[in-house]
N, C-alpha and C. Protein backbone atom coordinates (compact mmCIF):
# COMPACT_ATOMS: atom_id res chain seq x y z
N UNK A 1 45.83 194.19 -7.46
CA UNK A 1 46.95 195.08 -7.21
C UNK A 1 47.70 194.69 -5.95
N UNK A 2 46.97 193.76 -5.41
CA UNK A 2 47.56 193.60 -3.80
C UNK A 2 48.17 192.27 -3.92
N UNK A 3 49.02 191.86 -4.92
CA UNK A 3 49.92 190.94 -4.82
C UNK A 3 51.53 191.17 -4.73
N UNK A 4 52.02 190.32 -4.09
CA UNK A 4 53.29 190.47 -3.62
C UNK A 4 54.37 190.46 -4.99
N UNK A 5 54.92 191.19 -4.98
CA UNK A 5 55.84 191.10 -6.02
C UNK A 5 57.07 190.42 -6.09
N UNK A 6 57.39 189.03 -6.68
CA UNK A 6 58.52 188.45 -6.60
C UNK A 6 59.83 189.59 -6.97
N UNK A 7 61.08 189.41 -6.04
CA UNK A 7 61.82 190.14 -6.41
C UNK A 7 63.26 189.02 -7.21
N UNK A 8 63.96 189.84 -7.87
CA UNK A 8 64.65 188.61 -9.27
C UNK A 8 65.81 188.16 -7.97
N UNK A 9 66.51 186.89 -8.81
CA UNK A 9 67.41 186.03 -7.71
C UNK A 9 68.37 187.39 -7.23
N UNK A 10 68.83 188.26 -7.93
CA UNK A 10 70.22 189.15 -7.74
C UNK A 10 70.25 190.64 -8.19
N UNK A 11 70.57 191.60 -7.95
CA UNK A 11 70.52 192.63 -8.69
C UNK A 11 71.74 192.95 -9.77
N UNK A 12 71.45 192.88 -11.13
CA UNK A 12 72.70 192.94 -11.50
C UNK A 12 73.33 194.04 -11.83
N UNK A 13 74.31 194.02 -11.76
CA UNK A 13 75.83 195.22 -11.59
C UNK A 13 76.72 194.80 -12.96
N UNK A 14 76.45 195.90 -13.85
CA UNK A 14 76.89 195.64 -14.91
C UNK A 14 78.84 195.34 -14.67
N UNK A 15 79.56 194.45 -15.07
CA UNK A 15 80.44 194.46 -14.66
C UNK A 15 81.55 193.93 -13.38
N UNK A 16 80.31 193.82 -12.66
CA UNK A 16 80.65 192.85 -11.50
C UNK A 16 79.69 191.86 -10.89
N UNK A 17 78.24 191.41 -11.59
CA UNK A 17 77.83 190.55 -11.35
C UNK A 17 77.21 189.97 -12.59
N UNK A 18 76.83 189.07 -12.62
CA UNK A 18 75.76 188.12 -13.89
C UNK A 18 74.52 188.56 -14.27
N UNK A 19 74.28 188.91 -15.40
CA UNK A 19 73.62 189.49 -15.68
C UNK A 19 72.59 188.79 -16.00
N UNK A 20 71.44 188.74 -16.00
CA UNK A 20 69.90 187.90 -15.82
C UNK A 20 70.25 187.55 -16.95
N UNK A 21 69.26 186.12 -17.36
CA UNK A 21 69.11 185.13 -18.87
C UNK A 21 68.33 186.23 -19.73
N UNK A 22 68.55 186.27 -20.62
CA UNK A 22 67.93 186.76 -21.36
C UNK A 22 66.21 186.31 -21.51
N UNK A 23 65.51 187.16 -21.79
CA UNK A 23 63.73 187.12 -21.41
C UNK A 23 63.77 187.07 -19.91
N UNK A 24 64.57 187.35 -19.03
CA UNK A 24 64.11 186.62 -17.99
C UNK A 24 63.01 187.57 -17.38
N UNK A 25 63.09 188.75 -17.79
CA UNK A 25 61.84 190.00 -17.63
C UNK A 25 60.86 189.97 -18.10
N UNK A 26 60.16 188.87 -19.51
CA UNK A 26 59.34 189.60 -20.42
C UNK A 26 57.87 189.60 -19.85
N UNK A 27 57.95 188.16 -18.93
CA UNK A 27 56.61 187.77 -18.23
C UNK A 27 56.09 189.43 -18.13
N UNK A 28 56.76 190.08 -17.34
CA UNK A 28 56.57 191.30 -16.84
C UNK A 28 56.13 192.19 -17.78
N UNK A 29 57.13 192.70 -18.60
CA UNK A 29 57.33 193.62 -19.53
C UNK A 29 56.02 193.30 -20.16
N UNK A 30 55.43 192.07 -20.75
CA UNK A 30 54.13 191.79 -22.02
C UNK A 30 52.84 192.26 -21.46
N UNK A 31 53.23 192.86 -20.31
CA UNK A 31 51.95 193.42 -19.56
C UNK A 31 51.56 194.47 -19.90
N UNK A 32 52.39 194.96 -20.74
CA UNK A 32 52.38 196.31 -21.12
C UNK A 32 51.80 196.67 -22.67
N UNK A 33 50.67 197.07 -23.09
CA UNK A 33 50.11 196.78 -24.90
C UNK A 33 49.67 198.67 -24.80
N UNK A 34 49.92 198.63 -26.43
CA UNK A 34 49.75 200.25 -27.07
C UNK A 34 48.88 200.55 -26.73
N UNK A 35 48.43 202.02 -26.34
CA UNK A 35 46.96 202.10 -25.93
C UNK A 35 46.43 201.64 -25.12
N UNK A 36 46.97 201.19 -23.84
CA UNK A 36 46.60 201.42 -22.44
C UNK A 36 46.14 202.83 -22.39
N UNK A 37 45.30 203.01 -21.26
CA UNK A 37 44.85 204.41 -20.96
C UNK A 37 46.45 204.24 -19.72
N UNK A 38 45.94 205.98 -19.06
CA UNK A 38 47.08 205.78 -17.87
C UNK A 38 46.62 204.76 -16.37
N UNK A 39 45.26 204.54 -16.43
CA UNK A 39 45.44 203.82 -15.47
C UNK A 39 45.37 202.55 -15.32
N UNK A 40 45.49 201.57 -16.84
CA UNK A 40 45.49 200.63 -17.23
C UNK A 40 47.23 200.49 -16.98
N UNK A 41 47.87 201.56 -17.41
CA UNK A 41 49.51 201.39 -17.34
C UNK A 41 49.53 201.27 -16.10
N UNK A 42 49.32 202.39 -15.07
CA UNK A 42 49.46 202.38 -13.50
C UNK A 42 49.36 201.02 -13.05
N UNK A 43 48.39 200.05 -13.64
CA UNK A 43 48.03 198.62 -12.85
C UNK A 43 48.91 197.24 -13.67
N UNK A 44 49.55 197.45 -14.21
CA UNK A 44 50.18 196.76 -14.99
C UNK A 44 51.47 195.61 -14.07
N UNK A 45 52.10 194.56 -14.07
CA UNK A 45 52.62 194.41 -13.68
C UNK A 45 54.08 195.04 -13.77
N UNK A 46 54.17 195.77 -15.44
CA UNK A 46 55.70 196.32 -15.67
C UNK A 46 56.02 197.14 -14.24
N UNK A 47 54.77 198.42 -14.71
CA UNK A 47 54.76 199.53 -13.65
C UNK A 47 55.03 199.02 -12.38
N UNK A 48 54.42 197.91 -11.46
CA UNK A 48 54.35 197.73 -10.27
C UNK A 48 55.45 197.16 -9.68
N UNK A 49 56.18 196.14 -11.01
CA UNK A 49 57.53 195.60 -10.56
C UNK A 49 58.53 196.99 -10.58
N UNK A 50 58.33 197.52 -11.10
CA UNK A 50 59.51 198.65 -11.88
C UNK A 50 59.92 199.52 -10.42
N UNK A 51 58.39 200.11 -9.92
CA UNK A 51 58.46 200.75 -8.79
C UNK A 51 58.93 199.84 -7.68
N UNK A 52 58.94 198.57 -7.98
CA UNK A 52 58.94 198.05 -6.10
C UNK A 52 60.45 197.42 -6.46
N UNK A 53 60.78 197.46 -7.46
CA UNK A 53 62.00 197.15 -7.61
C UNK A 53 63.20 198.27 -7.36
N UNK A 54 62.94 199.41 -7.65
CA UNK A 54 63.59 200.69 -7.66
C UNK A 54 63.49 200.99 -6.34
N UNK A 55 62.57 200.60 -5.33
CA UNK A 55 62.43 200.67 -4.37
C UNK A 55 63.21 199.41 -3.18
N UNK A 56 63.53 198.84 -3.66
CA UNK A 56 64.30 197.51 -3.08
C UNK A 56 65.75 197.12 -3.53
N UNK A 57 66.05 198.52 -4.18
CA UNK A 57 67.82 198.68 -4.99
C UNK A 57 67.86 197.80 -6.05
N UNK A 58 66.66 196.97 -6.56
CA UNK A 58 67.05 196.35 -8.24
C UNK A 58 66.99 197.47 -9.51
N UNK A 59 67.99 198.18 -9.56
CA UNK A 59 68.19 199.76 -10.41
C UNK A 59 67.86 199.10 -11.60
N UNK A 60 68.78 198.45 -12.30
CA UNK A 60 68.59 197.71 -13.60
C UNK A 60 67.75 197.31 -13.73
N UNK A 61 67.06 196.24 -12.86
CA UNK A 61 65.95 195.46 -13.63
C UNK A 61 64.52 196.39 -13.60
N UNK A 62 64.43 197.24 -12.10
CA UNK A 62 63.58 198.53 -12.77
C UNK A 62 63.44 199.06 -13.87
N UNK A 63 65.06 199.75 -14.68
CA UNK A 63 64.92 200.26 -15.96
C UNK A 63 64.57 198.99 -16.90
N UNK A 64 64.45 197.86 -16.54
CA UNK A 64 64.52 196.92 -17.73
C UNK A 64 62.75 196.85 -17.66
N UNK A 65 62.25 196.81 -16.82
CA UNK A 65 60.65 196.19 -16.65
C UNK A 65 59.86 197.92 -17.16
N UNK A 66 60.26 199.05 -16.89
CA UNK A 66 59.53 200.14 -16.96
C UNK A 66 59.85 200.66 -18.53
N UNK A 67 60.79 200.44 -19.05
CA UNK A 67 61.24 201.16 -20.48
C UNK A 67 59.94 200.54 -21.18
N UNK A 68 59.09 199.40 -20.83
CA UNK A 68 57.56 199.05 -22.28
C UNK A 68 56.90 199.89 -21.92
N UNK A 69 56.37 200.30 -20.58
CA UNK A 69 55.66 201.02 -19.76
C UNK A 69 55.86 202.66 -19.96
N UNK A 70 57.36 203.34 -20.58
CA UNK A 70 57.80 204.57 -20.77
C UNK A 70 57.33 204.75 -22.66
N UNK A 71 57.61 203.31 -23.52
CA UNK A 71 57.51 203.41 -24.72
C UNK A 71 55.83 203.38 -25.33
N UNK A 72 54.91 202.91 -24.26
CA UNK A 72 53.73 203.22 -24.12
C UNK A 72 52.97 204.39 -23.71
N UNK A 73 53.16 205.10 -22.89
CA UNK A 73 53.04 206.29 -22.73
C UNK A 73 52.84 207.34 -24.28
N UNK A 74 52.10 207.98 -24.03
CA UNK A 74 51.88 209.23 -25.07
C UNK A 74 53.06 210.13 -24.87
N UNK A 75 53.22 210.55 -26.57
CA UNK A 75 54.84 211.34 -26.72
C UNK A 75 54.48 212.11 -25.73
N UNK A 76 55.19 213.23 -25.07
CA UNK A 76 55.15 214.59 -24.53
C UNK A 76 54.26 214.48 -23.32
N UNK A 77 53.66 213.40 -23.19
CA UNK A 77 52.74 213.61 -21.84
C UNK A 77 53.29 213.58 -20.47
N UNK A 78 52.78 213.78 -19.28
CA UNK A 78 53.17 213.88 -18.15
C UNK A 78 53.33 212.26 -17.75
N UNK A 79 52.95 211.56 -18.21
CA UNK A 79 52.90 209.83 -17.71
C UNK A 79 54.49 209.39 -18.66
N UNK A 80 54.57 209.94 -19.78
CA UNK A 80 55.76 209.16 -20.26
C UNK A 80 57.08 210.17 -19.43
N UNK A 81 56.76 211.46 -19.51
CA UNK A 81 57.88 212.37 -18.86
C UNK A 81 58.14 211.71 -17.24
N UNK A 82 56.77 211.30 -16.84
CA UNK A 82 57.47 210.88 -15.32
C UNK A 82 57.95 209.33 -15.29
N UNK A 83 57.53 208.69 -15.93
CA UNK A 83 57.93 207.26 -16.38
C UNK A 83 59.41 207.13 -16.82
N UNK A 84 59.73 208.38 -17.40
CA UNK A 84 61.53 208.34 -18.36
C UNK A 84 62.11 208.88 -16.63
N UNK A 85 61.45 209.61 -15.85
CA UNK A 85 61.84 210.36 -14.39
C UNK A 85 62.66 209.33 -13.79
N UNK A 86 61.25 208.11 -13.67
CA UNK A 86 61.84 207.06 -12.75
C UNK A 86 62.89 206.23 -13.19
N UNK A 87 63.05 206.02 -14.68
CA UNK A 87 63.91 205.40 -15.29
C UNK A 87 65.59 205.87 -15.35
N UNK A 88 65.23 207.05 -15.23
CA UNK A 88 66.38 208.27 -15.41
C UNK A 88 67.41 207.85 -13.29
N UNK A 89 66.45 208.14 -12.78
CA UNK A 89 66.42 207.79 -11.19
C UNK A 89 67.28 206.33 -11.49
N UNK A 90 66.40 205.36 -11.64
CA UNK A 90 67.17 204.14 -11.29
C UNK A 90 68.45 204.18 -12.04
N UNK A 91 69.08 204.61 -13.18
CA UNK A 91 70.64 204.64 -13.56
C UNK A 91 70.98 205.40 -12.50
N UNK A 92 70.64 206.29 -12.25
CA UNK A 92 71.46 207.38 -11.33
C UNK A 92 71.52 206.55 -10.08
N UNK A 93 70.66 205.52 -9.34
CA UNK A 93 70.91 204.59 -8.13
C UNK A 93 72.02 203.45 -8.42
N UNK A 94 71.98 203.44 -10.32
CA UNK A 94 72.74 202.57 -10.52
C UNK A 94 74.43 202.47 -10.45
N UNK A 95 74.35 203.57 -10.98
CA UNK A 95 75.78 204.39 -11.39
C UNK A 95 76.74 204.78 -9.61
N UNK A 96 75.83 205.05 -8.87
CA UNK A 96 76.16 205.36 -7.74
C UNK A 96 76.49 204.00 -7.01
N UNK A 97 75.62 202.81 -7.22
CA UNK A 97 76.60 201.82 -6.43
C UNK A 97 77.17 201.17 -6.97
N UNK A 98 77.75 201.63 -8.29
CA UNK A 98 78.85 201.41 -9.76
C UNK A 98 79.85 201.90 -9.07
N UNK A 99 80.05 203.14 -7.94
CA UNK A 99 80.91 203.93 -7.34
C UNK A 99 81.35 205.29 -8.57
N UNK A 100 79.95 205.49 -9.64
CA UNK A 100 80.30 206.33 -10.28
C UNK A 100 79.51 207.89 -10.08
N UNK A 101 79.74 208.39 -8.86
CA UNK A 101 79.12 209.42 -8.61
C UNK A 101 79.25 210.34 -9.50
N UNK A 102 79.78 211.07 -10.33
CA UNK A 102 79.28 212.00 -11.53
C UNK A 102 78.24 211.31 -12.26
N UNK A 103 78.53 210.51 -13.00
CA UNK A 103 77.60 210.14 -13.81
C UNK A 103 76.16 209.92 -12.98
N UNK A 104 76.09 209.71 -11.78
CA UNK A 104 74.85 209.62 -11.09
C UNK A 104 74.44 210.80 -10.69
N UNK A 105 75.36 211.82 -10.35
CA UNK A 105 74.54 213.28 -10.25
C UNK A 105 74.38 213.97 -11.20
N UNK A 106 74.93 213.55 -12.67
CA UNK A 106 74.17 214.13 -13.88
C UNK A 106 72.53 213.52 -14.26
N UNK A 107 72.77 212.35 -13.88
CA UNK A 107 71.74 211.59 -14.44
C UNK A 107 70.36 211.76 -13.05
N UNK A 108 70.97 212.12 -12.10
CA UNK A 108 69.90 213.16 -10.82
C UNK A 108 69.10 214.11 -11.49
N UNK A 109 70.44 215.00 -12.56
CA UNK A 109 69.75 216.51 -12.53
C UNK A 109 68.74 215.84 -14.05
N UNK A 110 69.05 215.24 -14.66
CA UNK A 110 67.96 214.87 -15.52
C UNK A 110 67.00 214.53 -15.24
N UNK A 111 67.13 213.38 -14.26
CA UNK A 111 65.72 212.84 -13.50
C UNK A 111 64.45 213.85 -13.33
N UNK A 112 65.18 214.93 -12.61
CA UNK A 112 64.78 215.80 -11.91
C UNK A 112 64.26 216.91 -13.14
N UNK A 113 64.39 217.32 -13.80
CA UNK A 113 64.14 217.99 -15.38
C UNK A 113 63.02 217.16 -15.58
N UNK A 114 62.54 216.16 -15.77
CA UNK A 114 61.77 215.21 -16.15
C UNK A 114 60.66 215.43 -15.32
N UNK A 115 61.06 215.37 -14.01
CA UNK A 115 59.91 215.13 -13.03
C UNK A 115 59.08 216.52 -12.63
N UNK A 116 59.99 217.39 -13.15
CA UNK A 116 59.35 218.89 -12.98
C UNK A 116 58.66 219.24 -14.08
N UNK A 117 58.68 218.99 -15.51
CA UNK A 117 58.03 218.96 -16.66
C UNK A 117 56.82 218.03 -16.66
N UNK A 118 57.02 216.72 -15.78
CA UNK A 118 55.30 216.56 -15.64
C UNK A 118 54.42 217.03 -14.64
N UNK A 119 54.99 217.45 -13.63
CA UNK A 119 54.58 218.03 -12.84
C UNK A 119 53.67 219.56 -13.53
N UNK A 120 54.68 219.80 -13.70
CA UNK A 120 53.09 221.30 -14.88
C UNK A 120 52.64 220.98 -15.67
N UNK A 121 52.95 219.59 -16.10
CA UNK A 121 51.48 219.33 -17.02
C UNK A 121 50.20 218.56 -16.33
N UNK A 122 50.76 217.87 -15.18
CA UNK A 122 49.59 217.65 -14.37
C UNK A 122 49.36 217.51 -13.29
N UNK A 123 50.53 217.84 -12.33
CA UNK A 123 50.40 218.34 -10.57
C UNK A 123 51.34 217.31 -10.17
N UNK A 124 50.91 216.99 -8.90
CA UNK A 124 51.79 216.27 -7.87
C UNK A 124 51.10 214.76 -7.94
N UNK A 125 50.55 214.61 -8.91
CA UNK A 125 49.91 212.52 -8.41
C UNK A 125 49.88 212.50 -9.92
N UNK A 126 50.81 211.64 -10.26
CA UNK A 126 50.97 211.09 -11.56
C UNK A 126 50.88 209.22 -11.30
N UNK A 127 49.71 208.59 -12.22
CA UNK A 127 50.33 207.28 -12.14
C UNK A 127 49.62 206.66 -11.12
N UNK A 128 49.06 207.30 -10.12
CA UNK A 128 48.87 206.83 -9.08
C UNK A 128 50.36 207.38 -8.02
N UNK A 129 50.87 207.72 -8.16
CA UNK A 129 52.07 207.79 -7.47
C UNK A 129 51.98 209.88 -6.84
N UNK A 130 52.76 209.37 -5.76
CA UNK A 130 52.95 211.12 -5.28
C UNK A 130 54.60 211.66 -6.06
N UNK A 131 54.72 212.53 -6.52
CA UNK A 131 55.92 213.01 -7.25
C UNK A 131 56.80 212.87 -5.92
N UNK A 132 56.08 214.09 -5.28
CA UNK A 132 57.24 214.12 -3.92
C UNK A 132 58.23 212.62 -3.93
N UNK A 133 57.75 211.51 -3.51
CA UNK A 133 58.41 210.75 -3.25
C UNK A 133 59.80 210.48 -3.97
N UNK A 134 59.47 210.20 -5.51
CA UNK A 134 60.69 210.57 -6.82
C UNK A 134 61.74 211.56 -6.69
N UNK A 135 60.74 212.83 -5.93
CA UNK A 135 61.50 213.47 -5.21
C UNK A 135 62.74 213.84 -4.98
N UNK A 136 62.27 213.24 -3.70
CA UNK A 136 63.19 212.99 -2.12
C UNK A 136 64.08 211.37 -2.95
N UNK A 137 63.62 211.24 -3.31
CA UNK A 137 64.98 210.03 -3.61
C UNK A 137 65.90 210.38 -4.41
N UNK A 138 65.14 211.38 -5.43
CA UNK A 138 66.57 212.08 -6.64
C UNK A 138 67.48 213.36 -5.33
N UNK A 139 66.85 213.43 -4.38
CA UNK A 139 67.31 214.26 -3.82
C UNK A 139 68.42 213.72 -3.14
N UNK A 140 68.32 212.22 -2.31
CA UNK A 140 68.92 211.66 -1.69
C UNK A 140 70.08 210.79 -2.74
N UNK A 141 70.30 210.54 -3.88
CA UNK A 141 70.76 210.05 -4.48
C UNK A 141 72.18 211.40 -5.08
N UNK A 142 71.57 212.42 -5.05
CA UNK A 142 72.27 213.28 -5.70
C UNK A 142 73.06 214.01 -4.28
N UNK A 143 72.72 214.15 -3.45
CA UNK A 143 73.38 214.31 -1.83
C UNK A 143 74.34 213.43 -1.82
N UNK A 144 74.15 212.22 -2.51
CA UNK A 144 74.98 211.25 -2.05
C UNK A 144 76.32 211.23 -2.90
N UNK A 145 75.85 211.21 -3.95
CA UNK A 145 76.90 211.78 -5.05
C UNK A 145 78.05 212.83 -4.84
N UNK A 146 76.76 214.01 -4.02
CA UNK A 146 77.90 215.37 -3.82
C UNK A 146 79.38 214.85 -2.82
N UNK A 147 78.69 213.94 -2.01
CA UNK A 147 79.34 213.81 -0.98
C UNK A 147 80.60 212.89 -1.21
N UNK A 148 80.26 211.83 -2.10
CA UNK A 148 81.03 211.01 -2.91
C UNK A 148 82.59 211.84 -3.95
N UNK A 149 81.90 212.46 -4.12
CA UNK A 149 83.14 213.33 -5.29
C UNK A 149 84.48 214.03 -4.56
């Protein structure tokens, strides 16, 4: 788990930059097989790029590496609801440095719908991860938005 995560040459911006080769994710993504338990998903490389990518402003290629990792997940469970959370999050980081603040504070209040529905199905540590954190970033993303409009 304690390896460094390559981050991709560019982040791409639909529209104003180049958009990765095609496969250029899958290394990642094939990490991901039906019937993982959740903490087989948690250790996965999708999951680990997805998060450290979302965390380092690659919005897109987050949603691109985490959507095997969301389609794996059990319907209705708290792991796929917070998995669609983070996915939901990175458009909304995306859209915002698109300079499209509505569409990023709609796609906040969804995030946020998401992340509160797994949260009562199974508390504050999903994944290995603290919710809070998902948080404070849909929080900070959607602040940013308000302020934007």
């Amino acid at each position: 788990m304690g390896e460094k995560v390559q981050m991709p040459p560019h982040a791409y911006l639909p529209g104003i930059s180049a958009r990765h080769p095609e496969g250029a994710f899958d290394t990642i993504r094939d990490t991901v097989r039906p019937g993982m338990t959740a903490a087989e998903l948690g250790e996965t490389a999708a999951f680990r790029h997805g998060l450290s990518y979302l965390e380092a402003g690659y919005f897109w290629e987050a949603h691109e590496v985490l959507e095997p990792v969301w389609m794996a997940c059990p319907p209705n469970s708290a792991r796929r609801l917070f998995v669609q959370a983070l996915i939901q999050c990175a458009n909304a980081a995306l859209k915002a440095r698109m300079g499209r603040p509505q569409a990023s504070s709609r796609l906040c209040r969804i995030s946020r719908r998401l992340l509160e529905a797994a949260e009562r199905l199974e508390g504050d540590r999903i994944m290995g991860c603290r919710t809070e954190d998902l948080r404070r970033r849909i929080d900070s993303l959607e602040q940013e938005a308000v302020s934007a409009v």
